[in-house]
Protein backbone atom coordinates (compact mmCIF):
# COMPACT_ATOMS: atom_id res chain seq x y z
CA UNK A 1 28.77 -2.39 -11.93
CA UNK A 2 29.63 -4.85 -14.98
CA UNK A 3 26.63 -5.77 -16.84
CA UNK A 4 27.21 -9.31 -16.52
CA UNK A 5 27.04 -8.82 -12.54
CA UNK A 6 24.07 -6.55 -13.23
CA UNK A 7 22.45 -9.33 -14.84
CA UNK A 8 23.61 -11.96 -12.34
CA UNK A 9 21.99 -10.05 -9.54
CA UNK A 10 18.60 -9.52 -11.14
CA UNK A 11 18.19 -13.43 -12.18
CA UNK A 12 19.76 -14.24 -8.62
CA UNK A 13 16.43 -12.00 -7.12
CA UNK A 14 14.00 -13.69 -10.08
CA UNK A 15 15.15 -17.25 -8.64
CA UNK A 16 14.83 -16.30 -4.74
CA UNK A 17 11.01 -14.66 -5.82
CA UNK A 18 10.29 -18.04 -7.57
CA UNK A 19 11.57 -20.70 -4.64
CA UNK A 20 10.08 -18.81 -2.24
CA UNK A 21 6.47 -19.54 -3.65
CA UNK A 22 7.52 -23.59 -4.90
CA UNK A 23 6.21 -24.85 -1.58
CA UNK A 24 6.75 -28.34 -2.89
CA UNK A 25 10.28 -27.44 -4.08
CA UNK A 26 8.98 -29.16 -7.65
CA UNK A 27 10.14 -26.61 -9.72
CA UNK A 28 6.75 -24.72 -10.52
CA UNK A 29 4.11 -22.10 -8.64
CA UNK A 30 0.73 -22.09 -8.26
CA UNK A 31 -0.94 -19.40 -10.69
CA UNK A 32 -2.61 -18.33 -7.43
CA UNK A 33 0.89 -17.00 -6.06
CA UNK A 34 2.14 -15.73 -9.30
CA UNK A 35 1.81 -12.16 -8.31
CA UNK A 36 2.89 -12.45 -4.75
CA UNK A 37 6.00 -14.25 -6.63
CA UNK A 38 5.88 -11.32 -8.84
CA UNK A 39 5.39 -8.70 -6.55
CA UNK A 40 8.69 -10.44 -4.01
CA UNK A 41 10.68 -9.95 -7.42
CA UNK A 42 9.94 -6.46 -7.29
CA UNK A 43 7.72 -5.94 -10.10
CA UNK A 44 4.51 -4.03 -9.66
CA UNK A 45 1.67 -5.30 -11.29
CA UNK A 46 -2.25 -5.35 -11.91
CA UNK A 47 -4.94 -8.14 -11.45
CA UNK A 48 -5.45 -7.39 -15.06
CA UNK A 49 -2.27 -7.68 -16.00
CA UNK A 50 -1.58 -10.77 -14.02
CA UNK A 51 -4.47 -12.86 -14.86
CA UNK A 52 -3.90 -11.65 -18.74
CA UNK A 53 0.31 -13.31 -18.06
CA UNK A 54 -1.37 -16.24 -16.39
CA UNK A 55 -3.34 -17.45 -19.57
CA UNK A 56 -0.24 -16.80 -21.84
CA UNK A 57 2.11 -18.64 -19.44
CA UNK A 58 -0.71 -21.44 -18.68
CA UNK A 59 -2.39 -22.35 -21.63
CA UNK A 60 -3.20 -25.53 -20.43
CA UNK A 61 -4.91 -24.74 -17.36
CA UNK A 62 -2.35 -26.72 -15.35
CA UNK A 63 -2.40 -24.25 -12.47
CA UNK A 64 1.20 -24.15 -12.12
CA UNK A 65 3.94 -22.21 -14.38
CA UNK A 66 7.84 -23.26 -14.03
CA UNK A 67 10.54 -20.95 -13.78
CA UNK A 68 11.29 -20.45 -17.27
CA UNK A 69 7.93 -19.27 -17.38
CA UNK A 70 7.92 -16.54 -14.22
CA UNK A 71 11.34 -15.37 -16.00
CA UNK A 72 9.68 -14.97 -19.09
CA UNK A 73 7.48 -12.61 -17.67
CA UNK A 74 9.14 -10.78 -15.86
CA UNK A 75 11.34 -9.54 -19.16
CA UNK A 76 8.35 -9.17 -20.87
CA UNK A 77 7.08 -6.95 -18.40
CA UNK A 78 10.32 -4.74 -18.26
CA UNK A 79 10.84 -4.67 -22.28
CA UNK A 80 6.90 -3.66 -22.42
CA UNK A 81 7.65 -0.91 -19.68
CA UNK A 82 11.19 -0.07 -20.97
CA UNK A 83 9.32 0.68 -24.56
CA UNK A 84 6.84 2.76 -23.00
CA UNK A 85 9.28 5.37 -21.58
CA UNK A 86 11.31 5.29 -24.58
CA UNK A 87 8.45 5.97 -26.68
CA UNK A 88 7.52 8.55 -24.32
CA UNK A 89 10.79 10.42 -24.12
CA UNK A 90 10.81 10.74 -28.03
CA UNK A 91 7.06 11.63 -28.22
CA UNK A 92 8.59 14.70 -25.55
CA UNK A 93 12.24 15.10 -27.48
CA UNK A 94 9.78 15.68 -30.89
CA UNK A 95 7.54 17.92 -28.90
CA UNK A 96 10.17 20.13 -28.15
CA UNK A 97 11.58 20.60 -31.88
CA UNK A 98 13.57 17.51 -32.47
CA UNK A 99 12.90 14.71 -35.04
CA UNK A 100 10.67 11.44 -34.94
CA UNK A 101 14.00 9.35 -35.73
CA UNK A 102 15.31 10.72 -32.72
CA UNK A 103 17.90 13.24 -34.72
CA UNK A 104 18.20 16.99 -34.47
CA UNK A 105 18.10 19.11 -31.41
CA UNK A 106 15.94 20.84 -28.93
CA UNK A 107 16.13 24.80 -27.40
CA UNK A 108 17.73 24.63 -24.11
CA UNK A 109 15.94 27.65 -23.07
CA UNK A 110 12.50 25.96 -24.12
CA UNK A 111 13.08 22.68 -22.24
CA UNK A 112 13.89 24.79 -19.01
C-alpha cells in the first residue's frame, strides 16, 4: 500500500473516532469522551495517560478539545510508542554485540 493511502486511511479512522463523539456536530469533544474517542481510533491508553493529554490539549479548562487537538495526540502517542521500541530494539541489537549508533553486527548463532 502507497504511503500516501496509508496515511489517508489512518486520518480517515482519526476523523470517524472524532465525529462519532461531537454529539453537537460543533467541531469539538467533551474531555469526558476523549478516551472513548481515543480508544474508537484504536489507540490503547491509560487514565493516567489520558487525563495527563487532557491538560496539555485543554489548558484552558474549556472541557472540549477540537480535532486538531485529538489528532495531535494521537501522533504524539504513536511517535512516543514508536521511540520506545526503537530504543528498545537497539538497547537488544547492543546487547547482543553490536554498536550504540546502531553499526556493526551481531552472532547469528547467539541471537538464536
Amino acid at each position: 500500500m502507497a504511503e500516501d493511502e496509508k496515511e489517508r486511511r489512518e486520518n480517515d479512522l482519526i476523523w470517524e473516532a472524532f465525529l462519532e463523539y461531537d454529539y453537537e456536530k460543533e467541531g469539538c469533544i467533551s474531555v469526558l469522551d476523549l478516551k472513548k474517542a481515543l480508544e474508537h481510533a484504536g489507540e490503547k491508553i491509560s487514565d493516567d495517560w489520558c487525563y495527563r493529554m487532557i491538560s496539555i490539549a485543554d489548558p484552558e479548562n474549556a472541557g472540549f478539545i477540537r480535532f486538531h487537538q485529538f489528532k495531535e495526540l494521537i501522533m504524539d502517542k504513536r511517535d512516543e510508542e514508536k521511540g520506545s521500541s526503537e530504543e528498545d530494539l537497539l538497547d537488544a541489537f547492543v546487547a547482543m554485540g553490536g554498536e550504540p549508533d546502531g553499526d556493526g553486527a551481531i552472532n547469528a548463532e547467539k541471537l538464536i
